[in-house]
Protein backbone atom coordinates (compact mmCIF):
# COMPACT_ATOMS: atom_id res chain seq x y z
CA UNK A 1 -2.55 7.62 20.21
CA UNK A 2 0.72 8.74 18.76
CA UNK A 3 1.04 5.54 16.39
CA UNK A 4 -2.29 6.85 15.29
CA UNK A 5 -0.88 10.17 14.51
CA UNK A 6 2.09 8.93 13.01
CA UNK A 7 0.17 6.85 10.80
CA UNK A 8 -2.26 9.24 9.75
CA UNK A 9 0.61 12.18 8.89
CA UNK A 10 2.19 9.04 7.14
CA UNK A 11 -1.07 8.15 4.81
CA UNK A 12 -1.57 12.31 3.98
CA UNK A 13 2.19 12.43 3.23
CA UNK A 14 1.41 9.42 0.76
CA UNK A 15 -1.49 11.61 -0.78
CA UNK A 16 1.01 14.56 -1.12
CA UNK A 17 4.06 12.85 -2.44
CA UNK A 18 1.97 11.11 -5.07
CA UNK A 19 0.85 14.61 -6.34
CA UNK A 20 4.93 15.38 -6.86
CA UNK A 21 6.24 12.25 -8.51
CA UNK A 22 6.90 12.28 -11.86
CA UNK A 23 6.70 9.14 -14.83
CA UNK A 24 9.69 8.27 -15.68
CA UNK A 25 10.96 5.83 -18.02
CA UNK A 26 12.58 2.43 -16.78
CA UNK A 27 15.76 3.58 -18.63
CA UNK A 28 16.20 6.66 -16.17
CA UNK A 29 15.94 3.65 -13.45
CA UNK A 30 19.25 2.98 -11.97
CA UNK A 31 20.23 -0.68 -13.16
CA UNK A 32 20.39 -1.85 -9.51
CA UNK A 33 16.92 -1.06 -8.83
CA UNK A 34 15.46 -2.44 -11.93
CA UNK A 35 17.37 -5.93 -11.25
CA UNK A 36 16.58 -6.03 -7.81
CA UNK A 37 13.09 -5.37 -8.59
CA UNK A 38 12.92 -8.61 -11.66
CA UNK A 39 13.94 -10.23 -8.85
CA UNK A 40 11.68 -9.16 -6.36
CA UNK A 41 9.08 -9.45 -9.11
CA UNK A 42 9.36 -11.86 -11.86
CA UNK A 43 6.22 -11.88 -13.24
CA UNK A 44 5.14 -8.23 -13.28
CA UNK A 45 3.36 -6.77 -15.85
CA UNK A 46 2.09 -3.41 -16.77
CA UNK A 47 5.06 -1.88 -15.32
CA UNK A 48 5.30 1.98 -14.68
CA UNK A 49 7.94 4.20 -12.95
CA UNK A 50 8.15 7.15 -11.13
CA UNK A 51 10.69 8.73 -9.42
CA UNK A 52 9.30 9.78 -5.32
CA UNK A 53 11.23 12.60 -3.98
CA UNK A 54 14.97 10.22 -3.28
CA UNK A 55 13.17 6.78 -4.22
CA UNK A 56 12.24 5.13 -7.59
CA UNK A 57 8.36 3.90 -7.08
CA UNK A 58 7.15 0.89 -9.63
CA UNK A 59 3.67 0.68 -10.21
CA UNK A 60 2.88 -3.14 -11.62
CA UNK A 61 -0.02 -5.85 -11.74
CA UNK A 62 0.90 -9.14 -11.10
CA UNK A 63 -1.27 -12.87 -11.69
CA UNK A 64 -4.33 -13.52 -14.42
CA UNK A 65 -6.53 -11.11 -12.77
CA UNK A 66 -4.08 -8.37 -12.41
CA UNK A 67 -3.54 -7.64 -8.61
CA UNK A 68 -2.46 -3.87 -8.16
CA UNK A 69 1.49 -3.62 -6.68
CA UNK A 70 3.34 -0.41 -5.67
CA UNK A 71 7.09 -0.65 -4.82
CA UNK A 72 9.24 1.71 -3.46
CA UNK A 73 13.19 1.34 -3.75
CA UNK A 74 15.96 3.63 -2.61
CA UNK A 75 18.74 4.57 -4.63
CA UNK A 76 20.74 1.35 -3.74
CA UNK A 77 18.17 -0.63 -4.50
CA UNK A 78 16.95 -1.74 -1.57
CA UNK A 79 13.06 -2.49 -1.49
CA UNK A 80 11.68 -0.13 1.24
CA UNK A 81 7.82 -0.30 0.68
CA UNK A 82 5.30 -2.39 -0.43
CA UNK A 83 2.19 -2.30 -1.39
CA UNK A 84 -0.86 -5.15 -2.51
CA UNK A 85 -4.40 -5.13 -3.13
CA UNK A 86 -5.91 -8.30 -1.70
CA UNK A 87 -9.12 -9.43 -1.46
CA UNK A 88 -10.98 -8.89 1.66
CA UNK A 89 -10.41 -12.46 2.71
CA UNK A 90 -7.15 -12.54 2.67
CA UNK A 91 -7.16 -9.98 5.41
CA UNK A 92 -6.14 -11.87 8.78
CA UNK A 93 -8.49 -13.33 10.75
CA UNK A 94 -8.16 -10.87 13.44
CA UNK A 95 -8.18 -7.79 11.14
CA UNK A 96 -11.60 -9.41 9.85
CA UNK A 97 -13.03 -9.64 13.34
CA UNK A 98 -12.29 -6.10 14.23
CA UNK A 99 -13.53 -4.75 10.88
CA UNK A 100 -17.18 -6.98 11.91
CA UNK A 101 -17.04 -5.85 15.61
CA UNK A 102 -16.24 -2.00 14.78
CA UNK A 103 -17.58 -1.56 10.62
CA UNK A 104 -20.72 -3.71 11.20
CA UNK A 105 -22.77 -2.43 8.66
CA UNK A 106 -20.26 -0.96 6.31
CA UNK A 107 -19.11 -2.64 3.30
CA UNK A 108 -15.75 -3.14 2.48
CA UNK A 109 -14.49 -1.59 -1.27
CA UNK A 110 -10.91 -1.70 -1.39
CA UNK A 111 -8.33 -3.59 1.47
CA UNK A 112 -4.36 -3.56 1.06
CA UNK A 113 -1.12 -5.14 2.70
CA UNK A 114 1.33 -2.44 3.23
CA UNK A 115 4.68 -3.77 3.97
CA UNK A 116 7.41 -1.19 5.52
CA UNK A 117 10.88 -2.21 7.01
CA UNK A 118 9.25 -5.90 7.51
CA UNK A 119 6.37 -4.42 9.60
CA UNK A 120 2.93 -5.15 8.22
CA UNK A 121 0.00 -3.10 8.00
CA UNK A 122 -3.68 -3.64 6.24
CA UNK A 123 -5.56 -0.29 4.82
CA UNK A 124 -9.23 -1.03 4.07
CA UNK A 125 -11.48 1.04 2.88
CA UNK A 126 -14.88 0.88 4.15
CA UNK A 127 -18.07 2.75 2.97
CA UNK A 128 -22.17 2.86 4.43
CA UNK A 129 -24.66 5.61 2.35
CA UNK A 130 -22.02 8.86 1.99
CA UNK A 131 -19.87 7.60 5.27
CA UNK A 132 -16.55 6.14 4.00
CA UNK A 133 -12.90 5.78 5.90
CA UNK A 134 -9.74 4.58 5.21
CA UNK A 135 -8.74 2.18 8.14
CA UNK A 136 -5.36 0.87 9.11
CA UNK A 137 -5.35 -2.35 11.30
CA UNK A 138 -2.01 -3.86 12.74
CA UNK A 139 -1.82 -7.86 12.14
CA UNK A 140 -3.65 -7.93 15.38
CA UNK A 141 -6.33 -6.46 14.14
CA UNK A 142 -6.12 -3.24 16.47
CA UNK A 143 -6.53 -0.15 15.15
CA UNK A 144 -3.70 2.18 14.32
CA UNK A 145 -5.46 5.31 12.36
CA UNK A 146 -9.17 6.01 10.30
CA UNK A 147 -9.11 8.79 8.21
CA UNK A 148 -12.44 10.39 6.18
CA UNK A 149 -11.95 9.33 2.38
């Protein structure tokens, strides 16, 4: 129950931040964090920065079809946070079972792989008629939060 807390206060403090940060252009970007994120990177395109409270976040597309990326570094450059769209089947096996067993008849309209301090997290959002969430599943596919969208 408290990982479900946590997670939910962390994904409405994700909402709120993103109503602070401000554009910024890449040469406001500390030279550290732009090279560690070419690195990171290589073939990013569409790239747009923002600076998040005490870390620089990179918005970018990556491949032909232009999968969504967010990045978040800290001021030494140190990649804190990721963020992918994938497609719903890339999700994990398990995190596909428990979105059949518990989202039967919802359909699925956005999923992500959040990556934080090497932990790993999915957020799929699920919709049926005017009932949508925003689900996070641990690699296991148990539940860790749903929120209302």
């Amino acid at each position: 129950m408290k990982n479900k807390l946590k997670i939910s206060v962390l994904l409405l403090g994700l909402a709120a931040n993103a109503a602070w940060a401000k554009d910024i252009p890449q040469s406001k970007v500390p030279s550290v964090i732009v090279n560690n994120f070419q690195q990171n990177f290589p073939k990013a395109s569409g790239i747009e920065w923002e600076q998040d409270g005490q870390l620089f976040k990179v918005e970018f597309e990556i491949g032909m079809f232009g999968t969504d990326h967010d990045a978040w570094y800290d001021q030494t450059g140190k990649l804190v946070k990721h963020k992918e769209e994938i497609n719903k089947t890339d999700l994990p096996a398990k995190v596909q079972a428990s979105l059949s067993k518990n989202f039967a008849n919802f359909k699925t309209e956005e999923a992500q792989k959040m990556t934080e301090n090497e932990k790993v997290t999915y957020v799929v959002e699920v919709e049926k008629k005017s009932e949508e969430w925003k689900v996070s599943f641990d690699a296991d596919g148990n539940i860790i939060a749903k929120i209302a969208d």
